[in-house]
PDB file of N, CA and C in Angstrom:
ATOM      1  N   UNK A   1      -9.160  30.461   8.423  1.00  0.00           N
ATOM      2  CA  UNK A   1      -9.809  29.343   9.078  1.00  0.00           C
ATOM      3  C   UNK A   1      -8.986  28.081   8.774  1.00  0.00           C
ATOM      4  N   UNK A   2      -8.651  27.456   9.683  1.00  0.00           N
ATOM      5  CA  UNK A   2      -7.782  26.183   9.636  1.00  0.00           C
ATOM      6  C   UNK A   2      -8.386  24.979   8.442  1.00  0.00           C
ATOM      7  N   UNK A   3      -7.758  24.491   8.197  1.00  0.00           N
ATOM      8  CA  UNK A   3      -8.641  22.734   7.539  1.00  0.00           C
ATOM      9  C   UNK A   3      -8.723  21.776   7.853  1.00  0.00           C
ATOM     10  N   UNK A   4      -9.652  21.465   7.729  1.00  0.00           N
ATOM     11  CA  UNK A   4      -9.667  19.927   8.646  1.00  0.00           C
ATOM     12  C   UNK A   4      -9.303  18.526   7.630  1.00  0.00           C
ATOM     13  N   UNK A   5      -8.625  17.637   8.783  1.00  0.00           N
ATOM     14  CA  UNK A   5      -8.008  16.683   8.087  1.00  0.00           C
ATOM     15  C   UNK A   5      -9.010  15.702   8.451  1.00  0.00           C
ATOM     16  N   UNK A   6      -9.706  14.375   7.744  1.00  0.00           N
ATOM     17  CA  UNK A   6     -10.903  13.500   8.202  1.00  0.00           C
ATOM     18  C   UNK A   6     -10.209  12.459   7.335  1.00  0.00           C
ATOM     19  N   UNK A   7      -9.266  11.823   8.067  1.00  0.00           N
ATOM     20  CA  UNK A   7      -8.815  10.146   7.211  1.00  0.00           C
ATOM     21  C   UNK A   7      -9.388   8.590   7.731  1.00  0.00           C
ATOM     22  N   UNK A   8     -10.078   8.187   7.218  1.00  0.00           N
ATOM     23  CA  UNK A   8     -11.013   6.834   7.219  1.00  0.00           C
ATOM     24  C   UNK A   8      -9.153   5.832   7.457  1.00  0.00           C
ATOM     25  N   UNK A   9      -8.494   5.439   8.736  1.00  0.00           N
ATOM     26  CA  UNK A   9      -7.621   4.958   8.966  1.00  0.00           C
ATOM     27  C   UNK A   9      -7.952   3.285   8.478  1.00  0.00           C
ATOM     28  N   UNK A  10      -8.874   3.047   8.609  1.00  0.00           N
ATOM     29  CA  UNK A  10      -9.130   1.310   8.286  1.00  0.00           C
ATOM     30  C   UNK A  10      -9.096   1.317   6.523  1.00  0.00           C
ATOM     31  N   UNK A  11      -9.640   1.981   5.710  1.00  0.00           N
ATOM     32  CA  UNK A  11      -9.629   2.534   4.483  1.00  0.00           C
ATOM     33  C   UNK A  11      -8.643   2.749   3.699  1.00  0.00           C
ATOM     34  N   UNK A  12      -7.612   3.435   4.822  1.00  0.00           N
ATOM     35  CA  UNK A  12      -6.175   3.558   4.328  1.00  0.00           C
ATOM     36  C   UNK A  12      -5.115   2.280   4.287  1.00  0.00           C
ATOM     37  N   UNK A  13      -6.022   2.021   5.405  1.00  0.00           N
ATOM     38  CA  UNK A  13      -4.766   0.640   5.556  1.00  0.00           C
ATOM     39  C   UNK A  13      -5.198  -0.899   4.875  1.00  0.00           C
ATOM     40  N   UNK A  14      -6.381  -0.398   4.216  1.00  0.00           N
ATOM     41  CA  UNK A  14      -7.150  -1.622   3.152  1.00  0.00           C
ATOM     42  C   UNK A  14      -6.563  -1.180   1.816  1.00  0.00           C
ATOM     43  N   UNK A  15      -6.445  -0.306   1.429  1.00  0.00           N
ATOM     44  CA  UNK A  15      -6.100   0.581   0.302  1.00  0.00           C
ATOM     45  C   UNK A  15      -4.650  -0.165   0.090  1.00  0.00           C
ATOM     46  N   UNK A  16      -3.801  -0.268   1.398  1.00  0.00           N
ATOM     47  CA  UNK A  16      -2.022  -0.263   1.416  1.00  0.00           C
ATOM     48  C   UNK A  16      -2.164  -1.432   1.391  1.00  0.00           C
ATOM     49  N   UNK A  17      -3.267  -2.522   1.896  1.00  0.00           N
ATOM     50  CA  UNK A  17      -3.199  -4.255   1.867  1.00  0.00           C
ATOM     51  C   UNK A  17      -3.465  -4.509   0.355  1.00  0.00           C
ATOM     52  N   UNK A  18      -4.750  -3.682  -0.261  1.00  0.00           N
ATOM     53  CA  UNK A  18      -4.457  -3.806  -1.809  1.00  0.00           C
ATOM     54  C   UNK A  18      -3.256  -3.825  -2.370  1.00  0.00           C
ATOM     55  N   UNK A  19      -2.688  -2.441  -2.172  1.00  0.00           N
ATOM     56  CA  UNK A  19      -1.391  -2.780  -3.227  1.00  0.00           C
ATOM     57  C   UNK A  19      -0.272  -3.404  -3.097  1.00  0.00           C
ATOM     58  N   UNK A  20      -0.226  -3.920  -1.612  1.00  0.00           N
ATOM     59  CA  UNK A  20       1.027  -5.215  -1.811  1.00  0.00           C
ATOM     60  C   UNK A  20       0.344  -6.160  -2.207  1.00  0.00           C
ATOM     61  N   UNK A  21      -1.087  -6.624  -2.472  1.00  0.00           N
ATOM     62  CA  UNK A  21      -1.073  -8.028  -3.109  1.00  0.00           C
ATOM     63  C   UNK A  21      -1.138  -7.433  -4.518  1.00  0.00           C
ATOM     64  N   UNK A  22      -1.584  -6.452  -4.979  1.00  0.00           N
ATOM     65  CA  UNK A  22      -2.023  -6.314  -6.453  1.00  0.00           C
ATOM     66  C   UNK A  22      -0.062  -6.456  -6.888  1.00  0.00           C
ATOM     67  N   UNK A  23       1.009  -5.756  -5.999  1.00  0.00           N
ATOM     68  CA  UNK A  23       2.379  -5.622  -6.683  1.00  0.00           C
ATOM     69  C   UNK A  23       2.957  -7.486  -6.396  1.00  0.00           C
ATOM     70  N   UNK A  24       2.329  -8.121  -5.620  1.00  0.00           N
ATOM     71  CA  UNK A  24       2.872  -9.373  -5.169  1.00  0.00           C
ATOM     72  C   UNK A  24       2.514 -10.578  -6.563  1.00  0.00           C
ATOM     73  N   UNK A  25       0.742  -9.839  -6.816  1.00  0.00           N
ATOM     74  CA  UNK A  25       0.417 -10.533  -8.099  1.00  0.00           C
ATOM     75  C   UNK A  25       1.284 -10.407  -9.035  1.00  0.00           C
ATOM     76  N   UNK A  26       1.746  -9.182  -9.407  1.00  0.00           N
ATOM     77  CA  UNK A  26       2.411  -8.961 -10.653  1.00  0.00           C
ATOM     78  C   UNK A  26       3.929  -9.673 -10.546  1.00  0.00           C
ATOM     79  N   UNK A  27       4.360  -9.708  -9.382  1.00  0.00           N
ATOM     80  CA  UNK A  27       5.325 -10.071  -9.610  1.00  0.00           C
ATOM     81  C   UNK A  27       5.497 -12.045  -9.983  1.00  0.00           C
ATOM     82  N   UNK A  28       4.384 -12.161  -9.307  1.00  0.00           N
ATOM     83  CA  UNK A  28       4.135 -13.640  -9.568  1.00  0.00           C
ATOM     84  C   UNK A  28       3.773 -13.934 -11.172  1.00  0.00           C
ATOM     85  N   UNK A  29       2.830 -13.255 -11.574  1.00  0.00           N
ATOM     86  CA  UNK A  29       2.546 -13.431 -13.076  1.00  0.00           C
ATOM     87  C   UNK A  29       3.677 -13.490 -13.746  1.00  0.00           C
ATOM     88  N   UNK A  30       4.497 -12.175 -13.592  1.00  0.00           N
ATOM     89  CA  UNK A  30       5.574 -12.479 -14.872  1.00  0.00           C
ATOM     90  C   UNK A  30       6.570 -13.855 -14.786  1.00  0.00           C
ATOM     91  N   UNK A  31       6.591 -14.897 -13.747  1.00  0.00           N
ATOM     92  CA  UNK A  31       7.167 -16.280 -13.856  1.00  0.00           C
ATOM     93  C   UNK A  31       5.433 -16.959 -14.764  1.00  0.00           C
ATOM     94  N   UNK A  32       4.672 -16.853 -14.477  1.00  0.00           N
ATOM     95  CA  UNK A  32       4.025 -17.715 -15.513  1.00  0.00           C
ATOM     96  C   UNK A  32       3.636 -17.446 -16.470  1.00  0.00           C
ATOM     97  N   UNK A  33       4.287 -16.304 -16.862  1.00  0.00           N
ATOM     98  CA  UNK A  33       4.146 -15.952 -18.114  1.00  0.00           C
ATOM     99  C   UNK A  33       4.947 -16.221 -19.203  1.00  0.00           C
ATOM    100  N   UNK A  34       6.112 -16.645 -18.827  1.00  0.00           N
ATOM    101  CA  UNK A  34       7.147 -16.861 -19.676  1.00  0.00           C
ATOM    102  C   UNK A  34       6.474 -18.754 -19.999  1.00  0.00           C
ATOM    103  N   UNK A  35       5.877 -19.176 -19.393  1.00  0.00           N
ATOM    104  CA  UNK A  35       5.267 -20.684 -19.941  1.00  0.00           C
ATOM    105  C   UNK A  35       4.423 -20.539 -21.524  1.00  0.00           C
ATOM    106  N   UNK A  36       4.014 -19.090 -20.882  1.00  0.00           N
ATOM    107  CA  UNK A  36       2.873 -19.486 -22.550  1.00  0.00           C
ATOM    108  C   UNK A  36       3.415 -19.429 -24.019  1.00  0.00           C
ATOM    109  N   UNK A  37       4.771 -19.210 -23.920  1.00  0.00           N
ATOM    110  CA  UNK A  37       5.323 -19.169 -25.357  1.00  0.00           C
ATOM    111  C   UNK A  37       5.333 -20.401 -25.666  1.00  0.00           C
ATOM    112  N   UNK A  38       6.441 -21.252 -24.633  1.00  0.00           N
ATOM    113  CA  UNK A  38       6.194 -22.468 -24.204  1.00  0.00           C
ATOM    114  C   UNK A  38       5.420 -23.542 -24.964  1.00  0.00           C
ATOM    115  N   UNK A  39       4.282 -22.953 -24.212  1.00  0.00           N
ATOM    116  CA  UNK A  39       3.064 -24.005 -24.521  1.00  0.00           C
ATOM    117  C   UNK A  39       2.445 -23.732 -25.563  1.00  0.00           C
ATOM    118  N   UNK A  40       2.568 -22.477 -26.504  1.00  0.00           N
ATOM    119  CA  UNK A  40       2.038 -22.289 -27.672  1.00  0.00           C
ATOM    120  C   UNK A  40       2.492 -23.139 -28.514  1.00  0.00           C
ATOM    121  N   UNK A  41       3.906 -23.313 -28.536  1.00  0.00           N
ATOM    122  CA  UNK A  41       4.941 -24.382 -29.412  1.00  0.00           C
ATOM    123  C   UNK A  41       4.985 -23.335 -30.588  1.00  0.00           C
ATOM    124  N   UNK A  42       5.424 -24.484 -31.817  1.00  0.00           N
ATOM    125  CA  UNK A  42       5.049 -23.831 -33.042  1.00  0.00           C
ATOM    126  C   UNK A  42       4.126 -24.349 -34.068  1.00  0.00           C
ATOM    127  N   UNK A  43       3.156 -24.664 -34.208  1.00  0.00           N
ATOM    128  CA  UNK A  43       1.654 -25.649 -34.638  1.00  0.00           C
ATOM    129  C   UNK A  43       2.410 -25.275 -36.316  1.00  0.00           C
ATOM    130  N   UNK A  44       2.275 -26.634 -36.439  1.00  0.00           N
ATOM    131  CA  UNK A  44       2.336 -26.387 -38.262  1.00  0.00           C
ATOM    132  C   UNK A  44       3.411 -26.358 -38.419  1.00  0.00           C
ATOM    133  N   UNK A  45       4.605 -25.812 -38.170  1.00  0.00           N
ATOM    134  CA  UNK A  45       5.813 -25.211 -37.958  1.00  0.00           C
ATOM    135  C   UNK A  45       5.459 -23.869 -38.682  1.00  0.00           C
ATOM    136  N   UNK A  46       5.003 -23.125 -38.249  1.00  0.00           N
ATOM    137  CA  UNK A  46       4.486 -21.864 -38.153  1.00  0.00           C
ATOM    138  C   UNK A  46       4.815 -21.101 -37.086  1.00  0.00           C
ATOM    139  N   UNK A  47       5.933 -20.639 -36.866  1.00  0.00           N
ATOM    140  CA  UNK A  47       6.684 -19.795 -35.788  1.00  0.00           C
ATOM    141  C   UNK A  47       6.024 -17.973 -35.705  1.00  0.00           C
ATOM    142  N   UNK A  48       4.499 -17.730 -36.491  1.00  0.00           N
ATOM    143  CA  UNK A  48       4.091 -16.699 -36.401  1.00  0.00           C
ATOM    144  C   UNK A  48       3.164 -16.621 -35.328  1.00  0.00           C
ATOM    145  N   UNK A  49       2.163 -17.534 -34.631  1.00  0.00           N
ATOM    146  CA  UNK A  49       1.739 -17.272 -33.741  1.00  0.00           C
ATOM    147  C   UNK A  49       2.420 -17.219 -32.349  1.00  0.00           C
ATOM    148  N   UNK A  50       3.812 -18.335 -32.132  1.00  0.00           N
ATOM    149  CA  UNK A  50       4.540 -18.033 -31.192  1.00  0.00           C
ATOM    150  C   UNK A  50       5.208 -16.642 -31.100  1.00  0.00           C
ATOM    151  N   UNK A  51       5.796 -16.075 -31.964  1.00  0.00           N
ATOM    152  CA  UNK A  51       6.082 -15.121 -32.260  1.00  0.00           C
ATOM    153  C   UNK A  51       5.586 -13.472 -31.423  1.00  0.00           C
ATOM    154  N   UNK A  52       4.632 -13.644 -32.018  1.00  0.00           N
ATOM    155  CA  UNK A  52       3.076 -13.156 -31.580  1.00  0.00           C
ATOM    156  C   UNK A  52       3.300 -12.753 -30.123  1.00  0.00           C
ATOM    157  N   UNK A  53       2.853 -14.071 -29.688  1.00  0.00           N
ATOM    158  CA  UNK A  53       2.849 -14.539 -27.972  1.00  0.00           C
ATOM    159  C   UNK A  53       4.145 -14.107 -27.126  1.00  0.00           C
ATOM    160  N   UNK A  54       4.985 -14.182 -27.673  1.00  0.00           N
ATOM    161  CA  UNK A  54       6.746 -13.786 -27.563  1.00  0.00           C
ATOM    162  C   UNK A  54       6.326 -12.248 -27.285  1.00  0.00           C
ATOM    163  N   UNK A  55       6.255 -11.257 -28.603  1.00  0.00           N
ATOM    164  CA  UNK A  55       6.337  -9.817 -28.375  1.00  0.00           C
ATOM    165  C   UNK A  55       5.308  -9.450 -27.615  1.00  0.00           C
ATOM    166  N   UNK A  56       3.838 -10.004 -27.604  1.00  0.00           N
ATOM    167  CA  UNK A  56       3.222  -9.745 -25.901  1.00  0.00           C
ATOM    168  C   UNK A  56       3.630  -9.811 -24.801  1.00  0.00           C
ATOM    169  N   UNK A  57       4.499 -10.882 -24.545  1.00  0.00           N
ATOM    170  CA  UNK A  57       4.599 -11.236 -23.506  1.00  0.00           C
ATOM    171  C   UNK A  57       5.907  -9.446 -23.187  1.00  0.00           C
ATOM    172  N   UNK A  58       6.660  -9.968 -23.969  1.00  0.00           N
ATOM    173  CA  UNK A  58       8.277  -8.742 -23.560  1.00  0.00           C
ATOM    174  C   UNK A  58       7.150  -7.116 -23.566  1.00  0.00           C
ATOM    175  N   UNK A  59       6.564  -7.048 -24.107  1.00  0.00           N
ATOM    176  CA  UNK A  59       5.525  -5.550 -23.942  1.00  0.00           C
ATOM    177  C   UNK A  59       4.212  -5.298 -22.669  1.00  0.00           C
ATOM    178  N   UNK A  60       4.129  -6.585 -22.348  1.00  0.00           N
ATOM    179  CA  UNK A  60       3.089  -6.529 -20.899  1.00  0.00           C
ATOM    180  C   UNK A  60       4.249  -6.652 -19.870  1.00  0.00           C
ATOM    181  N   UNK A  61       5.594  -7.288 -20.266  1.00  0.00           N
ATOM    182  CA  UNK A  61       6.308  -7.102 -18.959  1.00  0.00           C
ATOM    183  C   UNK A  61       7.166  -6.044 -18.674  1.00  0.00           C
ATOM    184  N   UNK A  62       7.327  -5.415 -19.667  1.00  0.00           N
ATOM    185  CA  UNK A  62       7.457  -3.593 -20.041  1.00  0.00           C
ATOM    186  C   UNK A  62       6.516  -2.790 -19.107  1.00  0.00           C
ATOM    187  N   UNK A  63       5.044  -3.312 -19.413  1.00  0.00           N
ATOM    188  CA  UNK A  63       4.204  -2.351 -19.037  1.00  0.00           C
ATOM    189  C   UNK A  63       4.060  -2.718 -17.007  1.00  0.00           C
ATOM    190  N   UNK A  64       4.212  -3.996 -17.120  1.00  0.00           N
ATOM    191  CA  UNK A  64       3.580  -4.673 -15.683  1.00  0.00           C
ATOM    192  C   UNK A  64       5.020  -3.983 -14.998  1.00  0.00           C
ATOM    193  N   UNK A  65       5.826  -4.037 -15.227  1.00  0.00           N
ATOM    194  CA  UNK A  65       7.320  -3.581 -14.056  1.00  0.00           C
ATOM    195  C   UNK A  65       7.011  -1.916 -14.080  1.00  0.00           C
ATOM    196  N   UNK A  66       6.499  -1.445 -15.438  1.00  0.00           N
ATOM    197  CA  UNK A  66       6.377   0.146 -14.828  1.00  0.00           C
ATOM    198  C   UNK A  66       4.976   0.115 -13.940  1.00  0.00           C
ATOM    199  N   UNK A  67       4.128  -0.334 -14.155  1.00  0.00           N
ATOM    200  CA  UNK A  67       3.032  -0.675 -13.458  1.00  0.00           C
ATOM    201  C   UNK A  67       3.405  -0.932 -11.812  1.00  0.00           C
ATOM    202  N   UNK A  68       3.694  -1.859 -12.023  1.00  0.00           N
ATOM    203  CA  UNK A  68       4.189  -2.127 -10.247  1.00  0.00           C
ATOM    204  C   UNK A  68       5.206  -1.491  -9.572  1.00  0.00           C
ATOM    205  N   UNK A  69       6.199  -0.561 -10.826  1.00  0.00           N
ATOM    206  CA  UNK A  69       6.572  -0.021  -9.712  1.00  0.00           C
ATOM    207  C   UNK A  69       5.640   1.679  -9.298  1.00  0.00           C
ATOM    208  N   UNK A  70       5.483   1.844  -9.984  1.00  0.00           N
ATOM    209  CA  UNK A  70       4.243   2.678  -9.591  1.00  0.00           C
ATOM    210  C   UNK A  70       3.534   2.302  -8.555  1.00  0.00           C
ATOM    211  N   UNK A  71       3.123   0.939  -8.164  1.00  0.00           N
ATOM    212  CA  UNK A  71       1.682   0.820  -7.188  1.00  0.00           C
ATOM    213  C   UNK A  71       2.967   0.470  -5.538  1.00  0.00           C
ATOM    214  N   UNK A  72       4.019   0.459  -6.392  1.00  0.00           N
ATOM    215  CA  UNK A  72       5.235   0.061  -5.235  1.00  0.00           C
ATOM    216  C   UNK A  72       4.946   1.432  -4.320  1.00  0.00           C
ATOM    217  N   UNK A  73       5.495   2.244  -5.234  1.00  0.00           N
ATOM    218  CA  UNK A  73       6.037   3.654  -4.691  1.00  0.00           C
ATOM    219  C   UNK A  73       4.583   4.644  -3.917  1.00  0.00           C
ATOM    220  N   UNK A  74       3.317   3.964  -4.678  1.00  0.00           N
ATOM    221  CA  UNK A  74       2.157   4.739  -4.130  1.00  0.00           C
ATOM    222  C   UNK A  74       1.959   4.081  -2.661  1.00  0.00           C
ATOM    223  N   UNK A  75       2.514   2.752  -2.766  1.00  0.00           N
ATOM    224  CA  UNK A  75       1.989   1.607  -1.655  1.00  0.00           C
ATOM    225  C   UNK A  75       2.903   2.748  -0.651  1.00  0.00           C
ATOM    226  N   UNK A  76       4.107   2.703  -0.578  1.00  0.00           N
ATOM    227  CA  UNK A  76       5.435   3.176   0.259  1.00  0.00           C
ATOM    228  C   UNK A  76       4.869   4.967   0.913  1.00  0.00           C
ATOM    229  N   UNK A  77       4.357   5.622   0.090  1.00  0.00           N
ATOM    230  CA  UNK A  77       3.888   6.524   0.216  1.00  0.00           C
ATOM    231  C   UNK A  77       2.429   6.984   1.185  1.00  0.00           C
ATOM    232  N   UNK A  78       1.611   5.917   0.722  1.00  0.00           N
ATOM    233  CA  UNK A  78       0.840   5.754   1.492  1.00  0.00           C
ATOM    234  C   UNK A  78       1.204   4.744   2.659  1.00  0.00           C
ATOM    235  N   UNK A  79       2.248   4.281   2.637  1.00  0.00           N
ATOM    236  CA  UNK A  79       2.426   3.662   4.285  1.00  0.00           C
ATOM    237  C   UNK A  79       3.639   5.099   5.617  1.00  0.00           C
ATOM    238  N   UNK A  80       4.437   5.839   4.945  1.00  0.00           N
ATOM    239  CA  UNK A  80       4.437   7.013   5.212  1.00  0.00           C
ATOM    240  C   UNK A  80       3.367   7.905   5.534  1.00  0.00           C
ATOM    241  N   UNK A  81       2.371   8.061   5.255  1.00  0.00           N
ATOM    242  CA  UNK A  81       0.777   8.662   5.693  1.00  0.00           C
ATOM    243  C   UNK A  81       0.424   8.178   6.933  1.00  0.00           C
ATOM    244  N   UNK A  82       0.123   6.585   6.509  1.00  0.00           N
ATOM    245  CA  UNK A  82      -0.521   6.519   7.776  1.00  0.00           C
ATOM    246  C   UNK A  82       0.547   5.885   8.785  1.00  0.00           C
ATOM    247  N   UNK A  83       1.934   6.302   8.811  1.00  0.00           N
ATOM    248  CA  UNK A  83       3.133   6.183   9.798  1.00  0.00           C
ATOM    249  C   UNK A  83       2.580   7.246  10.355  1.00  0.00           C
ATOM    250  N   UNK A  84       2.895   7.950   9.541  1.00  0.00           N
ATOM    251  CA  UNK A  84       3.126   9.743  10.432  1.00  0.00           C
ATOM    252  C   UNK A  84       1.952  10.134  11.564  1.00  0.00           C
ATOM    253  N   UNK A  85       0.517   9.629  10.775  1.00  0.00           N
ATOM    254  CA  UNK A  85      -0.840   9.625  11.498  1.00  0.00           C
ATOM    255  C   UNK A  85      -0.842   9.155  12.627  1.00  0.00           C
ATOM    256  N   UNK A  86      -0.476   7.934  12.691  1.00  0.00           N
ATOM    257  CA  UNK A  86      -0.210   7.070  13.869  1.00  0.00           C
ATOM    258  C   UNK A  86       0.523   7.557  14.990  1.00  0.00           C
ATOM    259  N   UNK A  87       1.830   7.984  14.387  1.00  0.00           N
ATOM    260  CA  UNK A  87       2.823   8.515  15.559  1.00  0.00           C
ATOM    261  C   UNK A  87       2.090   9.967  16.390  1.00  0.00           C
ATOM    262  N   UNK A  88       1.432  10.816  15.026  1.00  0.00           N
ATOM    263  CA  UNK A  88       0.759  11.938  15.957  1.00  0.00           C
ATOM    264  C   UNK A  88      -0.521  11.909  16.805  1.00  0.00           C
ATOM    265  N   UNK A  89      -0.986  10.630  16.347  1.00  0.00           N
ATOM    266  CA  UNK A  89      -2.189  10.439  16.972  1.00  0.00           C
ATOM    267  C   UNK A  89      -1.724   9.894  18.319  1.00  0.00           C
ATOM    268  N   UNK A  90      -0.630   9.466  18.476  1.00  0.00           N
ATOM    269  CA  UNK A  90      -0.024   8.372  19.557  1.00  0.00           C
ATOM    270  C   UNK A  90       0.803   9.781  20.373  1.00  0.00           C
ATOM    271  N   UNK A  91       1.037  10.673  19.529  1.00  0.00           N
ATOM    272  CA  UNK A  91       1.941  11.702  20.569  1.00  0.00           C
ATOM    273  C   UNK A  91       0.880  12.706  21.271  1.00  0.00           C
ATOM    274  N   UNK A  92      -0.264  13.075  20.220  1.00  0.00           N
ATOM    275  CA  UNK A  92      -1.296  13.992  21.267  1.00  0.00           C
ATOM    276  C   UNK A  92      -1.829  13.156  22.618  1.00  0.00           C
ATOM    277  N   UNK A  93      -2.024  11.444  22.086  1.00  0.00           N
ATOM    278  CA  UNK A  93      -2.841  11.206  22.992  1.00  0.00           C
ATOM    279  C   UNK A  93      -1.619  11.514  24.126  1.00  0.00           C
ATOM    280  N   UNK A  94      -0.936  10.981  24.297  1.00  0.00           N
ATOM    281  CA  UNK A  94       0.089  11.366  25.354  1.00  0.00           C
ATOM    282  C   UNK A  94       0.100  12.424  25.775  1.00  0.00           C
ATOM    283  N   UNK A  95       0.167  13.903  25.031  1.00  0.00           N
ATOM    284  CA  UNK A  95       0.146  15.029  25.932  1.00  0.00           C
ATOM    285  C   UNK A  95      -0.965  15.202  26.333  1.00  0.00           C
ATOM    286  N   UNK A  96      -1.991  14.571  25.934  1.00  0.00           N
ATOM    287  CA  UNK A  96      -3.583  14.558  26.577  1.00  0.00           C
ATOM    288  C   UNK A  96      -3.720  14.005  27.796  1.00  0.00           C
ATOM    289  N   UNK A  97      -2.888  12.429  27.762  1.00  0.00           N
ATOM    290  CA  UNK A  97      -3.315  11.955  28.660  1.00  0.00           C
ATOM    291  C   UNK A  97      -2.044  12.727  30.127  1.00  0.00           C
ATOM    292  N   UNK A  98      -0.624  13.255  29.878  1.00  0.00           N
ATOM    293  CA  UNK A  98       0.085  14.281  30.612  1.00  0.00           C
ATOM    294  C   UNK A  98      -0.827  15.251  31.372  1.00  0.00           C
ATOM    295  N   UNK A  99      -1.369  16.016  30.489  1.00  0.00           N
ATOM    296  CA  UNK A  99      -2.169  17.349  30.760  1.00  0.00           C
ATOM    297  C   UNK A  99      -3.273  16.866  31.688  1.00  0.00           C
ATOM    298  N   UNK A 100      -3.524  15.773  31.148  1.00  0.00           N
ATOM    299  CA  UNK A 100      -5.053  15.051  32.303  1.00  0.00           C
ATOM    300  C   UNK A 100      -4.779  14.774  33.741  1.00  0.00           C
ATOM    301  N   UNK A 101      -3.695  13.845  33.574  1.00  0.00           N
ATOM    302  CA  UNK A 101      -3.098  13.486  34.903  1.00  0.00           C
ATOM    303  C   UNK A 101      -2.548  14.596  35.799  1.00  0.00           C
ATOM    304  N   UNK A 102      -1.725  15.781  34.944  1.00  0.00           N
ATOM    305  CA  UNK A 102      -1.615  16.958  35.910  1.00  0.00           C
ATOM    306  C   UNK A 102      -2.756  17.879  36.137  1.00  0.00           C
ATOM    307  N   UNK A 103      -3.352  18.131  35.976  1.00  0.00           N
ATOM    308  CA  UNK A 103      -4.748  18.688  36.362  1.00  0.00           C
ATOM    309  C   UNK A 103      -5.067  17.946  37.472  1.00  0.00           C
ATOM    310  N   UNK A 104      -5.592  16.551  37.272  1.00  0.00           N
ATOM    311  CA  UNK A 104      -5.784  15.802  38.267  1.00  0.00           C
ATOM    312  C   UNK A 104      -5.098  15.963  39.382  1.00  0.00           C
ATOM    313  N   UNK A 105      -3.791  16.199  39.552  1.00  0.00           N
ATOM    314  CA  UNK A 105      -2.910  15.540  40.311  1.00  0.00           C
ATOM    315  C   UNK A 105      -2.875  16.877  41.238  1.00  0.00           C
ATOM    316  N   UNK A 106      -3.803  18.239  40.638  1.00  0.00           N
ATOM    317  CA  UNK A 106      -3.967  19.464  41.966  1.00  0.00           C
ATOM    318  C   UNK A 106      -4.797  19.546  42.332  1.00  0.00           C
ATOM    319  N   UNK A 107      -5.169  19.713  43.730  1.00  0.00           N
ATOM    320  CA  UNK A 107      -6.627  19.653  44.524  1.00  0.00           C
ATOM    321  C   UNK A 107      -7.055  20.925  44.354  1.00  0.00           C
ATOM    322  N   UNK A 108      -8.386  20.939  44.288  1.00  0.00           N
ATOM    323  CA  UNK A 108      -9.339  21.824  44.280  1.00  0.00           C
ATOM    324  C   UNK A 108     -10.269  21.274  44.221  1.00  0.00           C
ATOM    325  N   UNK A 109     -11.799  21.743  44.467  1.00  0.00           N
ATOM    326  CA  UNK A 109     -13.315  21.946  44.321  1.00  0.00           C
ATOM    327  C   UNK A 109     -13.261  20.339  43.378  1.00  0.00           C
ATOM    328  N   UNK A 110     -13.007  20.516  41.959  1.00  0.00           N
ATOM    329  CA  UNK A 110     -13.466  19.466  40.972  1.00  0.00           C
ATOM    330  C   UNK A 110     -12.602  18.493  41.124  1.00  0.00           C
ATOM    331  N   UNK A 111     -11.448  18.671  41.584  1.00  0.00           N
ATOM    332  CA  UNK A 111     -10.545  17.333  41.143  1.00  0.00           C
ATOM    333  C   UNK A 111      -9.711  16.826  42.474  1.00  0.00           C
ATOM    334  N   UNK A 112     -10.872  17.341  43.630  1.00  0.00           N
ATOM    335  CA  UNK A 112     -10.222  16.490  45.154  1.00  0.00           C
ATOM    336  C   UNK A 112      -9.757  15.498  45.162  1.00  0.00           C
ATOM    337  N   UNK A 113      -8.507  15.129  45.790  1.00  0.00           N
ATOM    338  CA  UNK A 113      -8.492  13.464  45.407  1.00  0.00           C
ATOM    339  C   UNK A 113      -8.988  12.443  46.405  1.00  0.00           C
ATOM    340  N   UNK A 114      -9.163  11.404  46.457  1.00  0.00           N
ATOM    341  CA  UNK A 114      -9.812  10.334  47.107  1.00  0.00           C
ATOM    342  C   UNK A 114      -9.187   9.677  47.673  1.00  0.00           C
TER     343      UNK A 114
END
């Protein structure tokens, strides 16, 4: 028995608008992120809380570039999906609407023409 394929197309393509802004965010964050060392200074002259703020920052931008490129490659993947969907949905309707018009286009009983 065949399987059926049932893809929510508006769903998919909300899904693919998510992850270019969620990868657009990230890429924006890591420029304002490099401010907060910045602005921590060094209070006291105590270079341990900047410090601090320093090795967060180089370990979230570790994590955020493997992060995004991950939501890159899922984004790319899922825009391949619903390419392919599109084109076949766009090629049946065509042999549908072929097959319709030739039917039509022979007289008989149901499809006399006018």
């Amino acid at each position: 028995m065949p399987g059926k394929i049932w893809l929510n197309m508006q769903d998919l393509r909300d899904v693919q608008s998510g992850l270019k802004t969620a990868v657009d965010e990230f890429a924006a964050v890591a420029d304002r992120n490099e401010d907060v060392a910045a602005s921590v200074g060094v209070p006291f002259d105590n270079h341990d809380l900047k410090n601090k703020v320093e090795d967060f920052e180089k370990d979230w931008n570790d994590n955020r570039a493997e992060l995004s490129d991950g939501l890159g490659k899922l984004r790319e993947h899922l825009h391949d999906i619903i390419t392919a969907y599109d084109d076949y949905d766009a090629n049946l309707a065509s042999q549908l609407e072929t097959s319709e018009h030739e039917a039509l286009s022979q007289g008989g009983r149901d499809n006399t023409p006018v």
